[in-house]
Protein backbone atom coordinates (compact mmCIF):
# COMPACT_ATOMS: atom_id res chain seq x y z
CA UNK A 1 186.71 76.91 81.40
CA UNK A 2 183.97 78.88 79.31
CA UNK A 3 182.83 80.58 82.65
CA UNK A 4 185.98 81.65 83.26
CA UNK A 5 186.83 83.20 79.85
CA UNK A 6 183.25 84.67 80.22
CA UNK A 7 183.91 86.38 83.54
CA UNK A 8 187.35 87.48 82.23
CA UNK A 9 185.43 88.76 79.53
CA UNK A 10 183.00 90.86 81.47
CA UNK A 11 185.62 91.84 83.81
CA UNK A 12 188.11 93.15 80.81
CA UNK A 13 184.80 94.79 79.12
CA UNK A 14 183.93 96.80 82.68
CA UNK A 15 187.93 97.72 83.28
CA UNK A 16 187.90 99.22 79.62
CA UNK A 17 184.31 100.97 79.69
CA UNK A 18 185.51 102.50 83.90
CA UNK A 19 189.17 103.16 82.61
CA UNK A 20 188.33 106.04 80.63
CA UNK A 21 185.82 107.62 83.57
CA UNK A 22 188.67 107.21 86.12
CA UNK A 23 191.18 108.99 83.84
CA UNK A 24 189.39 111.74 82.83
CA UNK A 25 188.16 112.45 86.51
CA UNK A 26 191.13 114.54 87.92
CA UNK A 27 190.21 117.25 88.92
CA UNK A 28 190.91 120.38 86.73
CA UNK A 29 192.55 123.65 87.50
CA UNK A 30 190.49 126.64 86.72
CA UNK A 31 192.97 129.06 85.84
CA UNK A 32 193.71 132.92 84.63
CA UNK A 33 193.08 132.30 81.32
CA UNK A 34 189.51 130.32 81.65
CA UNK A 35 188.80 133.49 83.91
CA UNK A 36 189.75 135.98 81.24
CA UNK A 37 187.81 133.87 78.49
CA UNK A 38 184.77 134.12 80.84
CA UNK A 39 185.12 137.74 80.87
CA UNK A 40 185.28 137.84 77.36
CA UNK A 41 182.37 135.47 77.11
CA UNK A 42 180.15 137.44 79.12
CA UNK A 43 181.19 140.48 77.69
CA UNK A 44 180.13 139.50 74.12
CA UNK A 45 176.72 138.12 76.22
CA UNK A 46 176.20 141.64 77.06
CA UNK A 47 176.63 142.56 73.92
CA UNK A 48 173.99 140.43 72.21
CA UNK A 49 171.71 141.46 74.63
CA UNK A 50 172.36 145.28 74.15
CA UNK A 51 172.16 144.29 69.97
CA UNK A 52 168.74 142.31 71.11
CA UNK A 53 167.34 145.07 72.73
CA UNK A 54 168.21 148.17 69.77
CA UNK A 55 166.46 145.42 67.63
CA UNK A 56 163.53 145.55 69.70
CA UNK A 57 163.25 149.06 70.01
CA UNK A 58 163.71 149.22 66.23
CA UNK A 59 160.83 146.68 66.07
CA UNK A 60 158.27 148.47 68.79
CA UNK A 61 159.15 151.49 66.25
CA UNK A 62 157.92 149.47 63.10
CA UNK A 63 154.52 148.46 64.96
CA UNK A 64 154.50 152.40 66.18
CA UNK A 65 154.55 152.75 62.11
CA UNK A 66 152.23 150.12 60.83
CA UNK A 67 150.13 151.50 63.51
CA UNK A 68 150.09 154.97 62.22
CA UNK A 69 149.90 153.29 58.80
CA UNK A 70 146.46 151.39 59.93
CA UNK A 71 145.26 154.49 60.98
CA UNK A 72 145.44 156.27 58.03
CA UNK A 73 143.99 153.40 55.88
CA UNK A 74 141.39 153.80 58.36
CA UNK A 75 140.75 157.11 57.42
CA UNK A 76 141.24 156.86 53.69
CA UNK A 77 138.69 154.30 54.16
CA UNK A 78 136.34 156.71 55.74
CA UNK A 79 136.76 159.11 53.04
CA UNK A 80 136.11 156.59 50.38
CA UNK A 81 133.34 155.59 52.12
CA UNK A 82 131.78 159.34 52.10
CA UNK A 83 132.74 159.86 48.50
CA UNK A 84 130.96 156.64 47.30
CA UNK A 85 127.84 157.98 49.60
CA UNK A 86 128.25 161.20 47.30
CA UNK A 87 128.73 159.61 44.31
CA UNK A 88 125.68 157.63 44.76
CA UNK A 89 123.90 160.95 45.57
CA UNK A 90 125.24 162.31 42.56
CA UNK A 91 123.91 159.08 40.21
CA UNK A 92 120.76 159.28 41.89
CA UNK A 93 119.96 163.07 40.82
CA UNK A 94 121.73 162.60 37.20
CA UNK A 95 118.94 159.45 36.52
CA UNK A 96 116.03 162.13 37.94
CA UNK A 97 117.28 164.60 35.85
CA UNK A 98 117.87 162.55 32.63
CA UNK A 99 114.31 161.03 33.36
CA UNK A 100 113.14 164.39 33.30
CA UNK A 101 114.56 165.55 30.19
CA UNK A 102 113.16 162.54 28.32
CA UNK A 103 110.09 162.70 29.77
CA UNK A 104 109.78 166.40 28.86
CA UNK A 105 111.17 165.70 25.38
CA UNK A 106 108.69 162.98 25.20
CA UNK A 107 105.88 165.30 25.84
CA UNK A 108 107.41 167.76 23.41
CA UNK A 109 107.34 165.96 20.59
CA UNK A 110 103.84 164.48 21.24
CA UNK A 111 102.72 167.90 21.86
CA UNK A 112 104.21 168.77 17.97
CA UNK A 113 102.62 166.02 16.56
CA UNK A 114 99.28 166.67 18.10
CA UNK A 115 99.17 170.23 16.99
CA UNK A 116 99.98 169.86 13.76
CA UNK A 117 97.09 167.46 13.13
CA UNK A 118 95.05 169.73 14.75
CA UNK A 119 96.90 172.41 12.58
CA UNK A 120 96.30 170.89 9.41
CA UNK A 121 93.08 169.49 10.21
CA UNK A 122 90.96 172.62 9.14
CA UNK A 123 93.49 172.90 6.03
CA UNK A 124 92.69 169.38 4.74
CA UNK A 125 89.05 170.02 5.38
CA UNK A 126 89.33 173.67 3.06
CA UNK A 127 91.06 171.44 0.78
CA UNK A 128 88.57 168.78 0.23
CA UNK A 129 85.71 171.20 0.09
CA UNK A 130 88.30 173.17 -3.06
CA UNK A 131 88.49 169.38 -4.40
CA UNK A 132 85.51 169.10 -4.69
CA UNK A 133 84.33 172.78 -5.91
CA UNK A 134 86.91 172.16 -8.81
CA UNK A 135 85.46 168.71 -9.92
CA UNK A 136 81.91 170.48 -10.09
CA UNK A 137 83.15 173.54 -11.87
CA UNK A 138 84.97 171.35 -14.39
CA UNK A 139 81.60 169.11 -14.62
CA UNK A 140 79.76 172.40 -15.09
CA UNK A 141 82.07 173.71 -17.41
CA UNK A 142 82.35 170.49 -19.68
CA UNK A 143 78.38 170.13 -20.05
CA UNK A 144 78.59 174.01 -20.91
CA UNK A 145 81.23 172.87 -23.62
CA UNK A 146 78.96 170.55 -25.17
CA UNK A 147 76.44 173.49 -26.01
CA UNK A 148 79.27 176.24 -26.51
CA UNK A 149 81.93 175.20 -29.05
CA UNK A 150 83.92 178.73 -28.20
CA UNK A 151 83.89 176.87 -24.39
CA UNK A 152 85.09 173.92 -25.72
CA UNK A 153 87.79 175.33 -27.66
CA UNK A 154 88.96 176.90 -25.05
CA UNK A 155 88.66 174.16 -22.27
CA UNK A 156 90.94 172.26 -25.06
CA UNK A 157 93.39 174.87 -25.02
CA UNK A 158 93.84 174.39 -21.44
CA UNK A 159 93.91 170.99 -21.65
CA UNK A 160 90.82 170.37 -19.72
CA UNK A 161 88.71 168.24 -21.99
């Protein structure tokens, strides 16, 4: 009895899971309208594709761009690149020419300094010798005081003795 509910089981399972397949397997008309909606279809296909192909035009005229774009960073490169070369230039003759000018202001003032020691030498010397002429004259004059009193007086008018 259990095999026979089990095959009606399988059997009633297959008939359901095939009813549906042999239903829906007429054959079905193609007609006007499915031809016209094809039309249309393929129409609107056509038209995507014509849409596809502006936008890749419009895109093979951006790389056209980014190309001429490249190209001028290309050459704004190469004239950075030339003025850094000048600039450089430029820095290296400003650091001659500022060594120079220290250098020669350097000198300048070691020149002043040595000439006016050797300016003032002969000076100094003059005034040492005048030193110490005046320290023997006063000497002189003092021991001349001592025998003179008229000398004296008058060396203590001057403040001298």
């Amino acid at each position: 009895m259990v095999k026979k509910l089990n095959i009606l089981f399988i059997f009633v399972m297959l008939f359901s899971f095939l009813f549906p397949l042999l239903v829906f397997a007429k054959d079905i008309p193609f007609t006007q309208e499915d031809r016209d909606r094809l039309i249309r279809l393929e129409v609107k296909v056509e038209q995507i594709d014509k849409r596809f192909d502006q936008i890749d035009k419009r895109f093979e005229q951006a790389d056209k761009r980014f190309e001429q774009i490249d190209k001028r960073f290309e050459q704004a490169d190469k004239r950075g690149d030339s003025i850094e070369r000048r600039l450089e230039r430029l820095e290296g003759v400003m650091m001659w020419g500022f060594g120079l000018l220290f250098t020669t202001m350097i000198g300048l003032v070691g020149f002043v300094l040595w000439d006016r020691r050797t300016a003032l030498a002969p000076a100094i010397r003059k005034n040492k010798e005048l030193e110490e002429r005046e320290e023997k004259l006063e000497k002189a004059l003092k021991e001349i005081a001592v025998k003179d009193p008229n000398v004296a007086e008058a060396l203590k008018h001057v403040g001298i003795l």
